[in-house]
C-alpha atoms as a PDB file:
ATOM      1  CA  UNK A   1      47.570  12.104 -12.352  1.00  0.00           C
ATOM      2  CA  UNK A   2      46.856  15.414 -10.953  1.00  0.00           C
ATOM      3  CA  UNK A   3      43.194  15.156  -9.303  1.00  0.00           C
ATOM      4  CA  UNK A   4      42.814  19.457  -9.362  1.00  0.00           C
ATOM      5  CA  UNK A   5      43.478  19.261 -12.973  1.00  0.00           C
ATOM      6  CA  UNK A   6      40.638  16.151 -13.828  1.00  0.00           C
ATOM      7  CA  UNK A   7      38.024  18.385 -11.424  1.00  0.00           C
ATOM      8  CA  UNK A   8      38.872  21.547 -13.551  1.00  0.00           C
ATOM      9  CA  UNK A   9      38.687  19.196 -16.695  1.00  0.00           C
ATOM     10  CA  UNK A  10      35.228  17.601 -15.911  1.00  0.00           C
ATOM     11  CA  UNK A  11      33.700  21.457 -14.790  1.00  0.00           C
ATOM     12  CA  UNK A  12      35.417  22.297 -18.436  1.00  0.00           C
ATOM     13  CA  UNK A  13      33.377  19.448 -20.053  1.00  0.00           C
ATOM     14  CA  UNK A  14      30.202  20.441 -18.199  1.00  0.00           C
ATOM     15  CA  UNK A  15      30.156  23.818 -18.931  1.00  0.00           C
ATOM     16  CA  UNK A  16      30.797  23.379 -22.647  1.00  0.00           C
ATOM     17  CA  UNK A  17      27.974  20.372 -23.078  1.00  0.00           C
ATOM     18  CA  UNK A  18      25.505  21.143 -20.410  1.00  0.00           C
ATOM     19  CA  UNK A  19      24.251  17.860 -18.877  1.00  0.00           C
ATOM     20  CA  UNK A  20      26.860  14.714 -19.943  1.00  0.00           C
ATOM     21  CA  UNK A  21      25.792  11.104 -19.621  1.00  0.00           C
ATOM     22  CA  UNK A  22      28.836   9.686 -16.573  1.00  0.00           C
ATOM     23  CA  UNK A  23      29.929   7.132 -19.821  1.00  0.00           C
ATOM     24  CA  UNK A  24      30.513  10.040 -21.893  1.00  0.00           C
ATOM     25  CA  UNK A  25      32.363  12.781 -19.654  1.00  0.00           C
ATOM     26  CA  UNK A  26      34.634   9.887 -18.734  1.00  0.00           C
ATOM     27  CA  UNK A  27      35.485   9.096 -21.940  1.00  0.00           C
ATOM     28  CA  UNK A  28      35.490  13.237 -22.362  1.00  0.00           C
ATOM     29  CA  UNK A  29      38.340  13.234 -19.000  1.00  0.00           C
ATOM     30  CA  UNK A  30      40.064  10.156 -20.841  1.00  0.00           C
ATOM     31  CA  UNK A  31      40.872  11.616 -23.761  1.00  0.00           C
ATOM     32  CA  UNK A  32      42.870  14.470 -21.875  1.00  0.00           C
ATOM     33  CA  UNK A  33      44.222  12.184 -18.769  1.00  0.00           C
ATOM     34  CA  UNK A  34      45.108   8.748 -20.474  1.00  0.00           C
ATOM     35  CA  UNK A  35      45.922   7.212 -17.039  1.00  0.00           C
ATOM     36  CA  UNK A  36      42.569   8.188 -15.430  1.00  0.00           C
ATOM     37  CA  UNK A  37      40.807   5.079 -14.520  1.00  0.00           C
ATOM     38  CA  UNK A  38      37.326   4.447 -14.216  1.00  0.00           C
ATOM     39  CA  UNK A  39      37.009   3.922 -10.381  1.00  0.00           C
ATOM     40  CA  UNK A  40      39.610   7.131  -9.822  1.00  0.00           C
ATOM     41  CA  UNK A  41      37.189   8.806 -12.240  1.00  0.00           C
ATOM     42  CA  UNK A  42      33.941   7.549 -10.177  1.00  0.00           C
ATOM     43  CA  UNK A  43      35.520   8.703  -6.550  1.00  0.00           C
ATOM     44  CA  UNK A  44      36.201  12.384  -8.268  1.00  0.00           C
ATOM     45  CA  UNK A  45      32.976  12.697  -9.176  1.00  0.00           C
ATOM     46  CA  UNK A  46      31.352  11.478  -6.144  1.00  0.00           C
ATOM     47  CA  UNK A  47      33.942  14.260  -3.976  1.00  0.00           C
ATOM     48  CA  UNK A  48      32.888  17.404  -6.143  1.00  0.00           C
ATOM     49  CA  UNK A  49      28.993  15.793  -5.427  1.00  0.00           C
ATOM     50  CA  UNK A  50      29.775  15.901  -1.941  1.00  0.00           C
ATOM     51  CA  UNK A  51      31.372  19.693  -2.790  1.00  0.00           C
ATOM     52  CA  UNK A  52      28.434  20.656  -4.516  1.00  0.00           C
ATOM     53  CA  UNK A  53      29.681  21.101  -7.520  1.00  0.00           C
ATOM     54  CA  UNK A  54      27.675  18.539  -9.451  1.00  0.00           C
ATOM     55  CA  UNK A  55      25.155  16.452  -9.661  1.00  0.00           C
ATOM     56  CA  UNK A  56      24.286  12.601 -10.666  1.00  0.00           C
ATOM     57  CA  UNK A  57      21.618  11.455 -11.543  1.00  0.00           C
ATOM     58  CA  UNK A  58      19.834   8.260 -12.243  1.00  0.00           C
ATOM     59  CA  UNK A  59      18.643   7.786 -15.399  1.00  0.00           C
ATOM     60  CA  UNK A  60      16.663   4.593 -17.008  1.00  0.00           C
ATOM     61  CA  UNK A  61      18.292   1.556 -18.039  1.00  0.00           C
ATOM     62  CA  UNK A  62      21.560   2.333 -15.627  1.00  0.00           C
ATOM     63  CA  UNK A  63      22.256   4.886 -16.831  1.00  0.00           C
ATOM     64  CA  UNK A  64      23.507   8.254 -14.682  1.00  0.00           C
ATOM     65  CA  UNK A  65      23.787  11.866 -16.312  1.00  0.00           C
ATOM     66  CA  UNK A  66      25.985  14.361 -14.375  1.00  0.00           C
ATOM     67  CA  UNK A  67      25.546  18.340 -14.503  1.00  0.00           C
ATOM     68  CA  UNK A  68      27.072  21.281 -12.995  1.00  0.00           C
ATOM     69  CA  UNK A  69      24.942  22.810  -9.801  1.00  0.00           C
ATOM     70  CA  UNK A  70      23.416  26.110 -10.173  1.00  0.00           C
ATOM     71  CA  UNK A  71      25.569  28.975  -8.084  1.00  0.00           C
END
């Protein structure tokens, strides 16, 4: 698994959908990179966060919605 090629991936699905639900742009990334797993997927996320490239947030009932920053 190629982690520049999941980032570009998950901007890709971001870009196209707006604001994605975590559950659903994982299963978005999985469809492309069968081996991704769920924690790999979770530390990828939380690196382009800490790039600013994205942002989680907390939703009700658990649930977290990610979206490209504005730049």
């Amino acid at each position: 698994m190629n982690e520049r090629l999941v980032t570009t991936t998950v901007v890709d699905a971001l870009g196209r959908n707006g604001a994605l639900y975590v559950n659903d742009l994982y299963k978005s990334v999985h469809k492309l990179h069968s081996d991704m797993e769920k924690g790999a997927f979770e530390e990828i996320l939380m690196l382009m966060e800490l790039q600013g490239l994205l942002r989680v947030y907390k939703m009700p009932r658990g649930k977290r919605k990610a979206e490209l920053t504005k730049g």
